[in-house]
C-alpha atoms as a PDB file:
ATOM      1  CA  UNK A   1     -60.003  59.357  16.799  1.00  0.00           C
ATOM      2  CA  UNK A   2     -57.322  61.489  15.004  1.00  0.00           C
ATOM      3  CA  UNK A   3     -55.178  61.385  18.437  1.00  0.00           C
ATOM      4  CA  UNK A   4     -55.644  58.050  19.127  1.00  0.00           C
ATOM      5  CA  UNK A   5     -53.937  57.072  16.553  1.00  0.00           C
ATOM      6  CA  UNK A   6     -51.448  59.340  16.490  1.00  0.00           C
ATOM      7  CA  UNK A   7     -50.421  57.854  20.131  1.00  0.00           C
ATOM      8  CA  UNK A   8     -50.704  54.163  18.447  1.00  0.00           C
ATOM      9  CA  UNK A   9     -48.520  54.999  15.547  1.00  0.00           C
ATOM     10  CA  UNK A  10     -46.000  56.980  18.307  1.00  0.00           C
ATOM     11  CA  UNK A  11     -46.170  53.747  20.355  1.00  0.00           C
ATOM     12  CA  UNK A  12     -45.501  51.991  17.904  1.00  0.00           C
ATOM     13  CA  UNK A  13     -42.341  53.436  16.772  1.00  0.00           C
ATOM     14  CA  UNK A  14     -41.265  53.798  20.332  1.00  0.00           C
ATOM     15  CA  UNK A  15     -41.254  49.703  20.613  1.00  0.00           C
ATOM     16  CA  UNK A  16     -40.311  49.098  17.316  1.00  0.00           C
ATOM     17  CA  UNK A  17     -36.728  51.301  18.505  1.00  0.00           C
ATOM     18  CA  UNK A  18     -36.858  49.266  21.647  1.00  0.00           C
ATOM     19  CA  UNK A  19     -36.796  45.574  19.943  1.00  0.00           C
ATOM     20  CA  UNK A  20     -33.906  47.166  17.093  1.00  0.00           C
ATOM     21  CA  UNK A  21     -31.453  48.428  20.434  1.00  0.00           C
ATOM     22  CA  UNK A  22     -31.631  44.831  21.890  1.00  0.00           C
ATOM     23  CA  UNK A  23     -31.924  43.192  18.761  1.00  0.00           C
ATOM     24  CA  UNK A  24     -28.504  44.802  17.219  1.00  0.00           C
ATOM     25  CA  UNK A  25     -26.255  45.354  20.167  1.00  0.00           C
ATOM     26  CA  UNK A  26     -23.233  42.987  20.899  1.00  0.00           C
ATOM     27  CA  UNK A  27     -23.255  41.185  23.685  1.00  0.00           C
ATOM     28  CA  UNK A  28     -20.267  41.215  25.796  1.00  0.00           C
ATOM     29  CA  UNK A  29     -17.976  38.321  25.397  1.00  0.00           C
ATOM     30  CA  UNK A  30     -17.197  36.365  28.385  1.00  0.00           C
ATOM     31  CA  UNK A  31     -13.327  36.105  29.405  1.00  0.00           C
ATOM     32  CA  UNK A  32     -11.665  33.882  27.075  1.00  0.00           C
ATOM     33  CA  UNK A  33      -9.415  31.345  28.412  1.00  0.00           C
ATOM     34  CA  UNK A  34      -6.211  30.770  25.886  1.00  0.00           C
ATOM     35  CA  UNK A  35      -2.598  29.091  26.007  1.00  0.00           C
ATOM     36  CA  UNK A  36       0.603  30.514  26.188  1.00  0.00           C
ATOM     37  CA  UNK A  37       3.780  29.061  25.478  1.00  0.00           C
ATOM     38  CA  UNK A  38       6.083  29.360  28.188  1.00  0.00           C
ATOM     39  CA  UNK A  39      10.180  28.376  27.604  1.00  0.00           C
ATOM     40  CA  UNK A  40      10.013  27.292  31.049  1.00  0.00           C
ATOM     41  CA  UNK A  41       6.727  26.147  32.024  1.00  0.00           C
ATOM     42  CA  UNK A  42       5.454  24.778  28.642  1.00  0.00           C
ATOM     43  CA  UNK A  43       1.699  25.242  28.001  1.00  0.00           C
ATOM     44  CA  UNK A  44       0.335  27.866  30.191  1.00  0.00           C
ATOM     45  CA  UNK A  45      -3.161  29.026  30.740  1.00  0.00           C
ATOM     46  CA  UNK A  46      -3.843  32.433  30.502  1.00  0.00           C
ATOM     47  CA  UNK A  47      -7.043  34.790  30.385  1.00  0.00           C
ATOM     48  CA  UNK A  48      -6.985  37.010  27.256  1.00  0.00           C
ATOM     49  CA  UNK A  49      -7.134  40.134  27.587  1.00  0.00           C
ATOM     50  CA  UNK A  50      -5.085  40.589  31.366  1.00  0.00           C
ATOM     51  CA  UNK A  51      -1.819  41.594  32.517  1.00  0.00           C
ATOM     52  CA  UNK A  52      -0.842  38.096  33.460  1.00  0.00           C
ATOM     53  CA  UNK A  53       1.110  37.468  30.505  1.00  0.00           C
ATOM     54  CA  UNK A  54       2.850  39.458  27.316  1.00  0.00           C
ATOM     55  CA  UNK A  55       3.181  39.150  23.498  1.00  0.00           C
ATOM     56  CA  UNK A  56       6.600  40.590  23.381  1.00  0.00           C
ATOM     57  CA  UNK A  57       7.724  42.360  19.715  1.00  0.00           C
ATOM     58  CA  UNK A  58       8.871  39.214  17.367  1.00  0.00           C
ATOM     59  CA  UNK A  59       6.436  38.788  14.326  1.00  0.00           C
ATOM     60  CA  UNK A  60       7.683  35.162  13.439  1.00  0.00           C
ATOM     61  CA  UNK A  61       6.580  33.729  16.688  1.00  0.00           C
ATOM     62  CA  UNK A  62       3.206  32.553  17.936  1.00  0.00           C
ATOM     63  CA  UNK A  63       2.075  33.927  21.385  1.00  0.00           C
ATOM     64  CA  UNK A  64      -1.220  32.561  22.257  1.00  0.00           C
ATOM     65  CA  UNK A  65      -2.987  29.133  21.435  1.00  0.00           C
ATOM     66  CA  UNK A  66      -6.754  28.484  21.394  1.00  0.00           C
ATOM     67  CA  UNK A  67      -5.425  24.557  22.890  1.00  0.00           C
ATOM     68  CA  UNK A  68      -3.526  22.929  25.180  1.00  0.00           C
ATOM     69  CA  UNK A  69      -1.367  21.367  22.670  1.00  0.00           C
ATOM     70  CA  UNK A  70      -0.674  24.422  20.891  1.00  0.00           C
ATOM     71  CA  UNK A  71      -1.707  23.421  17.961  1.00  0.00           C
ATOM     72  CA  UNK A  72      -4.985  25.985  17.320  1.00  0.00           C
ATOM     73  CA  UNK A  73      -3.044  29.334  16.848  1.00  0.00           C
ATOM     74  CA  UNK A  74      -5.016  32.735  17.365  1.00  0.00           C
ATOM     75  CA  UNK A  75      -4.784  34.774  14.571  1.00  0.00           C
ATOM     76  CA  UNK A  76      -2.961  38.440  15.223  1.00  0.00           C
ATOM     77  CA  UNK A  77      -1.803  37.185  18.148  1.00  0.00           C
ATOM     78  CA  UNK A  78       2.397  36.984  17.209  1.00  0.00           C
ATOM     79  CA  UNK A  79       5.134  37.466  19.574  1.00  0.00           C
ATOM     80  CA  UNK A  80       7.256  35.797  22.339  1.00  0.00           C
ATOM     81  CA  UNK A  81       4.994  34.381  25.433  1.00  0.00           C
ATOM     82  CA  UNK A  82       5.942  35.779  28.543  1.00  0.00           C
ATOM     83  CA  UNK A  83       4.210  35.291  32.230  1.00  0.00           C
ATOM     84  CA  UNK A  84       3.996  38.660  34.389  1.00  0.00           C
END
């Protein structure tokens, strides 16, 4: 009796670690499709987090845009838009 619950109360805290590892991990964000805005080409549409574009050093300029009319700016996100 006095190992049967032992393995119950083991079992127990085995599953109970399970559910807490799925139930407090991230999941892992999808890619995020954002706007640039291109001198040339205007409002460009760009995947965050890729090569395809650049947020080039200039702190008083916006780089990316969570719209295509540029009017939803991402925070942190400052800099001159430039394609790759």
């Amino acid at each position: 009796m006095k190992n049967q619950l032992k393995n119950l109360l083991r079992g127990g805290v085995l599953m109970l670690a399970a559910v807490f590892a799925f139930a407090f991990t991230q999941p892992i964000p999808q890619s995020e499709i954002v706007w640039g805005d291109d001198p040339i080409l205007g409002a460009v549409q760009v995947e965050r987090g890729t090569t395809d574009y650049d947020c080039n050093v200039n702190p008083s300029v916006q780089c990316l845009y969570a719209d295509e009319q540029l009017t939803m700016p991402i925070p942190g996100e400052k800099g001159e838009f430039e394609l790759n």
